[in-house]
Protein backbone atom coordinates (compact mmCIF):
# COMPACT_ATOMS: atom_id res chain seq x y z
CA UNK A 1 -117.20 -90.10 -126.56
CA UNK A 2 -118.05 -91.90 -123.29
CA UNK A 3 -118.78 -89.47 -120.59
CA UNK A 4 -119.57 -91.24 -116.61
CA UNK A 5 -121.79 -88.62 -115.16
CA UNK A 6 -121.93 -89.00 -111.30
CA UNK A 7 -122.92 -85.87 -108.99
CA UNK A 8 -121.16 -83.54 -111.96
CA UNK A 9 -123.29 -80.63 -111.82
CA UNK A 10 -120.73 -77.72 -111.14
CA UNK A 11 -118.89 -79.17 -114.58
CA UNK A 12 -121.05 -81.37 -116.97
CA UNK A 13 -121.96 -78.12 -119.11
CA UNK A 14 -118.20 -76.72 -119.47
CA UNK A 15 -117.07 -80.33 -120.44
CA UNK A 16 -119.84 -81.25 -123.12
CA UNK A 17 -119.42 -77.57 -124.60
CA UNK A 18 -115.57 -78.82 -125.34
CA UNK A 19 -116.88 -81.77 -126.88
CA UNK A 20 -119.33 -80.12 -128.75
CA UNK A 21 -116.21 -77.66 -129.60
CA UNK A 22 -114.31 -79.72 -131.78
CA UNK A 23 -113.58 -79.32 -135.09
CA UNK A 24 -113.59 -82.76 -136.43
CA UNK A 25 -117.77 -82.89 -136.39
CA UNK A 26 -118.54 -86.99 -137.06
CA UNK A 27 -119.18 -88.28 -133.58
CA UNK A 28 -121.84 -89.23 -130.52
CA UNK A 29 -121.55 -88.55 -127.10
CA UNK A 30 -122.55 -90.97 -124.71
CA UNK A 31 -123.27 -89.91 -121.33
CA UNK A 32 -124.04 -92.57 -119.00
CA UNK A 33 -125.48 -91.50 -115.28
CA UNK A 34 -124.01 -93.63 -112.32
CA UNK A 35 -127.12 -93.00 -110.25
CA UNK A 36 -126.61 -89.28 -109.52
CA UNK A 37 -128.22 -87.01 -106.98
CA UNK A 38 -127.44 -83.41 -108.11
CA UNK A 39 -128.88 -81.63 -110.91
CA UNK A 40 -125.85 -82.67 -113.27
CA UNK A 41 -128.13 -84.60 -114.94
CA UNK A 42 -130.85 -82.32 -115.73
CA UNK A 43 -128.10 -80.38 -117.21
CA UNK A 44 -127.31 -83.06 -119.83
CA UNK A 45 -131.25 -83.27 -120.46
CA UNK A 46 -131.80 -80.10 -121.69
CA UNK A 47 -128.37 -79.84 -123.30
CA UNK A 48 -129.46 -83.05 -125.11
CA UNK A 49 -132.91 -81.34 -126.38
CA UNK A 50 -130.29 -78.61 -128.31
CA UNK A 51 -128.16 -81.06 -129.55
CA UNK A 52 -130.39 -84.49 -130.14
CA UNK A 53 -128.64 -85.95 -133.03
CA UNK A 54 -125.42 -85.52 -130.84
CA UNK A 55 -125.91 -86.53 -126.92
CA UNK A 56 -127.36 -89.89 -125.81
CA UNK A 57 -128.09 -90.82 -122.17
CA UNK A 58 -127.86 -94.12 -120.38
CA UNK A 59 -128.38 -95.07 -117.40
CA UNK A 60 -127.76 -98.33 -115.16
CA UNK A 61 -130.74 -101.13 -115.06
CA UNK A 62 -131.20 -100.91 -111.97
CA UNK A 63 -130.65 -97.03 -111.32
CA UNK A 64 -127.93 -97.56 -108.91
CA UNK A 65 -124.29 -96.27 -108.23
CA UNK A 66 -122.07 -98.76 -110.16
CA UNK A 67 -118.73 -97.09 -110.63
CA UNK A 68 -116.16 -94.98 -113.13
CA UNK A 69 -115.63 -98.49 -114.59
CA UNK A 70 -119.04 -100.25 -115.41
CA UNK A 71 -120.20 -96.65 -116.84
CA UNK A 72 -117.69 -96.46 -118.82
CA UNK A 73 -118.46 -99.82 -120.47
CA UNK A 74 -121.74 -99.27 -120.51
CA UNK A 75 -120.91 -96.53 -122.81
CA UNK A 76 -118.66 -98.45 -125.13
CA UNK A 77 -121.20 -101.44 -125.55
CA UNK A 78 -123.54 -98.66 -126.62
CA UNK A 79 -121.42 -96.87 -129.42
CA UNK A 80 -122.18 -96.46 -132.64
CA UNK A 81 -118.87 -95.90 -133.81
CA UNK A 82 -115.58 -97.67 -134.58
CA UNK A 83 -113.09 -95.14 -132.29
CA UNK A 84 -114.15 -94.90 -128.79
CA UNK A 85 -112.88 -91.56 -126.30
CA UNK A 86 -113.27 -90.84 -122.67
CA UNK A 87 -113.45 -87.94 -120.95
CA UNK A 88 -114.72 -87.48 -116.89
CA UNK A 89 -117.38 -85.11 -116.06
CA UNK A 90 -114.91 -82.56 -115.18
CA UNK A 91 -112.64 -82.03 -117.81
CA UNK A 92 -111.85 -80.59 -121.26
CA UNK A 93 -111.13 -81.07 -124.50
CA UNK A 94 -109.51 -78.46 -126.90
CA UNK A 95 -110.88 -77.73 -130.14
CA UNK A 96 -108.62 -79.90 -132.59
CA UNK A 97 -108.45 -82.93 -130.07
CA UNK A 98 -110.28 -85.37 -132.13
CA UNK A 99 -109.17 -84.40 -135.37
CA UNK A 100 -105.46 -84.70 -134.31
CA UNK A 101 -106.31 -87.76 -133.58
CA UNK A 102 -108.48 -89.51 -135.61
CA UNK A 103 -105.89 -88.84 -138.45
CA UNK A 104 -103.30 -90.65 -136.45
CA UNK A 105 -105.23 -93.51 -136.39
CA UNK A 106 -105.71 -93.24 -139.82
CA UNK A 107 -101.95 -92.49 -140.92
CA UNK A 108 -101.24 -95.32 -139.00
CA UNK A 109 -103.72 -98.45 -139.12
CA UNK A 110 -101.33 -100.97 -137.07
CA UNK A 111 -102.08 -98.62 -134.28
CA UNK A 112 -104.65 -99.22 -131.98
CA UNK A 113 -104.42 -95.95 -129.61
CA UNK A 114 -103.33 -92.58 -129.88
CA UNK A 115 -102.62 -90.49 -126.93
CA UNK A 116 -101.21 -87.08 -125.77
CA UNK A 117 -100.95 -84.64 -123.54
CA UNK A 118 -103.22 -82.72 -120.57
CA UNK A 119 -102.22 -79.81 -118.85
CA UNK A 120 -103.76 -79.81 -115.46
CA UNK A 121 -106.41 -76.63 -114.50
CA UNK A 122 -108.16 -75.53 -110.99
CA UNK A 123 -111.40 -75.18 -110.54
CA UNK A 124 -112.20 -72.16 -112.27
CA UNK A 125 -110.88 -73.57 -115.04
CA UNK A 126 -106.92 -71.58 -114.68
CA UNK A 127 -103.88 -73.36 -115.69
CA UNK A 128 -102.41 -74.53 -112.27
CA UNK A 129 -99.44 -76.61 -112.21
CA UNK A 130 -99.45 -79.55 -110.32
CA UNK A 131 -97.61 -79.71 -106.76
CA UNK A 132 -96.42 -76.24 -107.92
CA UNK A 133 -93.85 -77.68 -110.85
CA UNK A 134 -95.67 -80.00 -113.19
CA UNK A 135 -97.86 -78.09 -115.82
CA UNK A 136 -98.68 -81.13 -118.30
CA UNK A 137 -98.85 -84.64 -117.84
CA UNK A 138 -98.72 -87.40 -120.36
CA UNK A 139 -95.27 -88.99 -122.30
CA UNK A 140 -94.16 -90.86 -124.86
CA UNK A 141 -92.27 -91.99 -127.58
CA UNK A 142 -93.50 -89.35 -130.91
CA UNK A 143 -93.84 -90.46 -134.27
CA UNK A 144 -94.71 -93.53 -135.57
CA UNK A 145 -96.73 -96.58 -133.18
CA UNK A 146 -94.76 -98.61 -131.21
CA UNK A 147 -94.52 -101.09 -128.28
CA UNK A 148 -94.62 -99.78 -125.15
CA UNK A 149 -95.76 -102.33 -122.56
CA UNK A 150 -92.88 -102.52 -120.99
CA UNK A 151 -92.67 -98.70 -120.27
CA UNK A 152 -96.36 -98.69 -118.87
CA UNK A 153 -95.96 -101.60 -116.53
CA UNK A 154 -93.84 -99.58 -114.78
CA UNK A 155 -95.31 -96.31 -114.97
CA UNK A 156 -98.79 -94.64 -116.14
CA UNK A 157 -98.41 -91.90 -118.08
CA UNK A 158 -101.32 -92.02 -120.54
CA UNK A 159 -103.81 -89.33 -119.77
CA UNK A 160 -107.42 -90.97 -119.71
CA UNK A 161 -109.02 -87.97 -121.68
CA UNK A 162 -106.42 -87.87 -124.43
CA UNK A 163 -106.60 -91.68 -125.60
CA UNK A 164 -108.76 -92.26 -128.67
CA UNK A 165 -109.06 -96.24 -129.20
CA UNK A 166 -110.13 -98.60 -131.47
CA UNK A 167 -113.43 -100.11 -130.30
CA UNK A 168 -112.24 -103.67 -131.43
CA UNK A 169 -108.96 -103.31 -129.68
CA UNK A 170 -111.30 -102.53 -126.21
CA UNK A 171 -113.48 -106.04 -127.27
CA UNK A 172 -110.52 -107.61 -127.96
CA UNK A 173 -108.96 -107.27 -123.95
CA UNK A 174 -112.21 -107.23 -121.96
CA UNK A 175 -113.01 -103.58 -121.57
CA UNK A 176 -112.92 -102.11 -118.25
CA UNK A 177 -111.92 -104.43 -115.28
CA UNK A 178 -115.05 -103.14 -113.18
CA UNK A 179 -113.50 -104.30 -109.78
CA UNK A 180 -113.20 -102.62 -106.23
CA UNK A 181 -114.68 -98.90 -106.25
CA UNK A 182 -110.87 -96.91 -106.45
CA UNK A 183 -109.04 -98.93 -108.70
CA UNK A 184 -106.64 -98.53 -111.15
CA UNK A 185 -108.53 -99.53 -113.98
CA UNK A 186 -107.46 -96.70 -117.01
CA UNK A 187 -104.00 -97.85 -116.21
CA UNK A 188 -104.76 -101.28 -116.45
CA UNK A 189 -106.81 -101.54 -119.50
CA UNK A 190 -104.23 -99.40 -121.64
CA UNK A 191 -101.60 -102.24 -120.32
CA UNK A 192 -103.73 -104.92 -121.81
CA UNK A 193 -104.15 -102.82 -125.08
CA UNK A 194 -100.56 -102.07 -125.31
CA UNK A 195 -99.05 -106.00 -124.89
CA UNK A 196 -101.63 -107.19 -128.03
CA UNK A 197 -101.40 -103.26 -130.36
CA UNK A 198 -98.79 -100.68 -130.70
CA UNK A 199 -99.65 -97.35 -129.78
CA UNK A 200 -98.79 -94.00 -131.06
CA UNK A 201 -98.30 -90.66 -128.93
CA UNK A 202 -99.11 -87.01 -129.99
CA UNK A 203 -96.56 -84.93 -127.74
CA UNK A 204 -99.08 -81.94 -127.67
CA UNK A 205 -101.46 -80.49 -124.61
CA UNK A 206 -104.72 -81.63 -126.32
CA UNK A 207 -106.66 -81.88 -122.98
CA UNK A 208 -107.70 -79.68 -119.72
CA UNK A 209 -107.79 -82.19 -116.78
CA UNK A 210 -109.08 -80.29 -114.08
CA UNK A 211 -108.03 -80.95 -110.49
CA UNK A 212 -110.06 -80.31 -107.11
CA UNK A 213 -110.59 -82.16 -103.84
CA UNK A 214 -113.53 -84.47 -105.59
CA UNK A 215 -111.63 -85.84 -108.35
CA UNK A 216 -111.58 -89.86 -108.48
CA UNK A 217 -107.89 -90.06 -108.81
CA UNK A 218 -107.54 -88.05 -106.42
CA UNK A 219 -110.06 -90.08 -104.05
CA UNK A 220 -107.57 -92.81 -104.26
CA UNK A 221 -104.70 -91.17 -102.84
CA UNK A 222 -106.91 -89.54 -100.01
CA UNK A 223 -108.30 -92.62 -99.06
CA UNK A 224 -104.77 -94.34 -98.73
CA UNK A 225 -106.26 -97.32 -101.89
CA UNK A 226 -103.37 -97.24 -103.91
CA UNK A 227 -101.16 -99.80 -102.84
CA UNK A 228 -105.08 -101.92 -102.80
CA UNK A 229 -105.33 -100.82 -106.33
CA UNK A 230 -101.74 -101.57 -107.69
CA UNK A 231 -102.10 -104.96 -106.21
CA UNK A 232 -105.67 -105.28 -107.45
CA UNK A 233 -104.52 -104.07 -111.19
CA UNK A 234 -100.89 -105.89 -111.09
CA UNK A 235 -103.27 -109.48 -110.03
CA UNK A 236 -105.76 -108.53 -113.01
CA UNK A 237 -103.22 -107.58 -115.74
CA UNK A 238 -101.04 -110.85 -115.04
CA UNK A 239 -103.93 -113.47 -114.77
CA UNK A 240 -105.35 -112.20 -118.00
CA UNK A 241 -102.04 -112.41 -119.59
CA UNK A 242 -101.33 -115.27 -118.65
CA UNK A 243 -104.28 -116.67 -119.84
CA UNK A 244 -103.85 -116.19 -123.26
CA UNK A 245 -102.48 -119.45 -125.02
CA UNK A 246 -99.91 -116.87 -127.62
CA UNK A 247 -97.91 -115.85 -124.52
CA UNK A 248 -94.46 -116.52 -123.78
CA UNK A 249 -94.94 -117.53 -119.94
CA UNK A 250 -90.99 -116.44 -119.67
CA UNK A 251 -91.24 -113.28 -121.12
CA UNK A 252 -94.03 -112.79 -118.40
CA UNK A 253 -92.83 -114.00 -115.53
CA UNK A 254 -89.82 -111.07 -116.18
CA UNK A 255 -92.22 -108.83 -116.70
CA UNK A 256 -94.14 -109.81 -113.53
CA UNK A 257 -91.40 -109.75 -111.31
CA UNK A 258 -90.59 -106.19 -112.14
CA UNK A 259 -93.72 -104.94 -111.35
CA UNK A 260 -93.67 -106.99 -108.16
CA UNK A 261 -90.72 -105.30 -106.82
CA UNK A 262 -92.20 -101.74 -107.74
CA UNK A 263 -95.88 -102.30 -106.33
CA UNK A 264 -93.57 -102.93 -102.81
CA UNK A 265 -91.02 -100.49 -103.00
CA UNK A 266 -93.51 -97.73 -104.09
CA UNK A 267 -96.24 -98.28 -101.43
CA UNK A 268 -93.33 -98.55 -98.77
CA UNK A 269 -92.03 -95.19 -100.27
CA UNK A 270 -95.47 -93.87 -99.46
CA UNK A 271 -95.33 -95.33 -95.95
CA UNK A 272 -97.61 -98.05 -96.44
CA UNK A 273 -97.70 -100.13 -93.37
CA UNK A 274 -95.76 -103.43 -93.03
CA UNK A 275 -99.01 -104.89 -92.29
CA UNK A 276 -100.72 -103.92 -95.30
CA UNK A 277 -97.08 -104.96 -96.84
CA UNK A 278 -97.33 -108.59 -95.45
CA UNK A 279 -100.64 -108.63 -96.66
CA UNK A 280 -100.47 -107.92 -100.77
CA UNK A 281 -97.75 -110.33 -100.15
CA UNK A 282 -99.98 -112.84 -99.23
CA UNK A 283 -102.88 -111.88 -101.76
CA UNK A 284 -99.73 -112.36 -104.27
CA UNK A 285 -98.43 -115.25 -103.50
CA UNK A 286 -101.90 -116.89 -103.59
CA UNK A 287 -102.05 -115.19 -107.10
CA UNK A 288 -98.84 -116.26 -108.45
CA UNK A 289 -97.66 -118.79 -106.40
CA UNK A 290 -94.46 -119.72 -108.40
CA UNK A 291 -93.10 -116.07 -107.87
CA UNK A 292 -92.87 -116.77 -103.84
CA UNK A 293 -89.59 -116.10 -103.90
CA UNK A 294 -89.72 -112.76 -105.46
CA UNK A 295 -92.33 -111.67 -103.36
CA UNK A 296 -90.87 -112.67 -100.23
CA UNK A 297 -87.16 -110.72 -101.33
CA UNK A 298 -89.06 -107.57 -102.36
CA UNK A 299 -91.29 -107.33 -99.04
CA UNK A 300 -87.83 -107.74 -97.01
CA UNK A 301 -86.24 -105.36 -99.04
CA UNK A 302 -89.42 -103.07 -98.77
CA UNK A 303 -89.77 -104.10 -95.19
CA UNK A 304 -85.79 -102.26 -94.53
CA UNK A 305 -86.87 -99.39 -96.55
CA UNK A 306 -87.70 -96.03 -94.21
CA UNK A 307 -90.37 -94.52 -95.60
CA UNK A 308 -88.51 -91.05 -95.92
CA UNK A 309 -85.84 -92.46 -98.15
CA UNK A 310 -88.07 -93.76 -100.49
CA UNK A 311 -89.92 -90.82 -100.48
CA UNK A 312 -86.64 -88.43 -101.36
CA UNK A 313 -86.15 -90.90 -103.73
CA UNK A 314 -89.72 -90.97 -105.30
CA UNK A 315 -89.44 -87.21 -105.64
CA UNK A 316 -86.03 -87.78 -107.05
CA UNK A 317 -87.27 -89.66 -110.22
CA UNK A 318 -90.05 -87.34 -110.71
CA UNK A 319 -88.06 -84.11 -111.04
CA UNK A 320 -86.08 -85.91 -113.67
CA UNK A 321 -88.63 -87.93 -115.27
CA UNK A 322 -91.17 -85.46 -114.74
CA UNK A 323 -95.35 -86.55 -113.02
């Protein structure tokens, strides 16, 4: 279990108790520090001296602040074991999470991820549904593992703390892209894992994912980086791709197109500037330059679209669709 510790002190304990919680008992925990300030991580010291044969603690070379990303793969190149988890500093596990899971993988071998579902929590730790109306977050097709790239480039709706992976599937794609600071990069590495490995869904609340004003995701929206991120992770998903000698360059370019037209449509929803518009067109174009033309009809398009119609329209899908 890889667990990023930055500044985590009001919840490291709570979320290492639910790891230490589960049922299924044959597993490490890997917390790796990102250069933290508080007293999180004298926390995890002396939780570690109760639990040695359990908790292991990394830290950066040099010390320093790296990101959600590069301690997360610091974590991974450090396991032990063959399945790898994640969970942030502030959320929780319930008791049969692992165990759930791990026999999924092990029903089903062609898989190479299992995920479910996390109902969302305040700060105390009390269910709260989020914006008022969604209690649980996480879809997917039930049953036995299947292909769903096509789904995800379109929409992410894996929950980061309910995905148990195979550690070879993670070596296989590159791990974590570890690029600018609020990025999309859960979203974009279960997009590389689910083009190469089919992937199986649990449609059970196996997680806690706790929501406040400091969470990372939440960082991104407050800070106005998504559209940055969505162009960031739809450039870093397509160049790998494409890289790969086995892939159909057709097939891709379809795909690629697709998600063109929703990383413009979407941010304009959000009222992302036209500036800021013009400009992931250009960063695109210099990306893929044979998809000019697509680019250049979806920022028009985007360019027409008011704000508050894409908005209605955003809100639309989600009621029916659900977060």
């Amino acid at each position: 279990m890889v667990v990023p510790l930055y500044n985590g002190g009001p919840y490291i304990e709570s979320t290492l108790t639910s790891i230490l919680g589960q049922s299924y008992r044959d597993y490490e925990i890997l917390v790796v520090d990102d250069g933290s300030t508080d007293d999180g991580l004298l926390k995890v010291t002396m939780l570690s001296k109760t639990y040695p044969d359990r908790i292991r603690i990394f830290h950066h070379p040099d010390g320093g602040n790296h990101g959600i990303a590069a301690s997360r793969n610091l974590g991974i190149k450090n396991a032990h074991g063959s399945l790898i988890a994640f969970i942030d500093q502030d959320d929780l596990w319930l008791p049969e999470k692992l165990a759930r899971q791990v026999e999924s993988l092990q029903r089903f071998p062609e898989a190479g991820m299992v995920y479910a579902r996390a109902s969302f929590i305040d700060q105390e730790g009390r269910e709260k549904p989020l914006r008022g109306i969604h209690h649980a977050f996480g879809k997917g097709v039930p049953g036995k593992p299947h292909n769903m790239f096509r789904n995800l480039l379109m929409e992410d709706f894996v929950p980061n703390l309910t995905v148990l992976v195979r550690k070879s599937c993670l070596e296989r794609v590159g791990l974590h892209d570890e690029g600018p600071l609020y990025e999309f990069e859960d979203w974009l590495l279960w997009s590389k894992v689910a083009f190469f490995y089919k992937v199986t869904f649990i449609p059970e609340v196996l997680a806690n994912w706790r929501i406040h004003d400091s969470n990372y995701s939440a960082k991104i929206f407050e800070m106005a980086k998504f559209s940055h991120a969505e162009e960031h992770c739809t450039i870093a998903l397509f160049s790998f791709l494409m890289k790969e000698s086995n892939v159909r360059t057709k097939e891709l370019r379809k795909y690629l197109r697709r998600r063109i037209w929703r990383l413009f449509l979407r941010a304009r929803s959000w009222g992302v500037s036209k500036q800021t518009i013009d400009e992931h067109a250009l960063n695109l174009v210099k990306a893929f330059p044979t998809e000019r033309r697509t680019i250049d009809t979806a920022v028009r398009t985007a360019r027409l679209l008011h704000p508050k119609v894409g908005s209605a329209l955003r809100r639309m899908h989600r009621s029916i669709v659900g977060v």
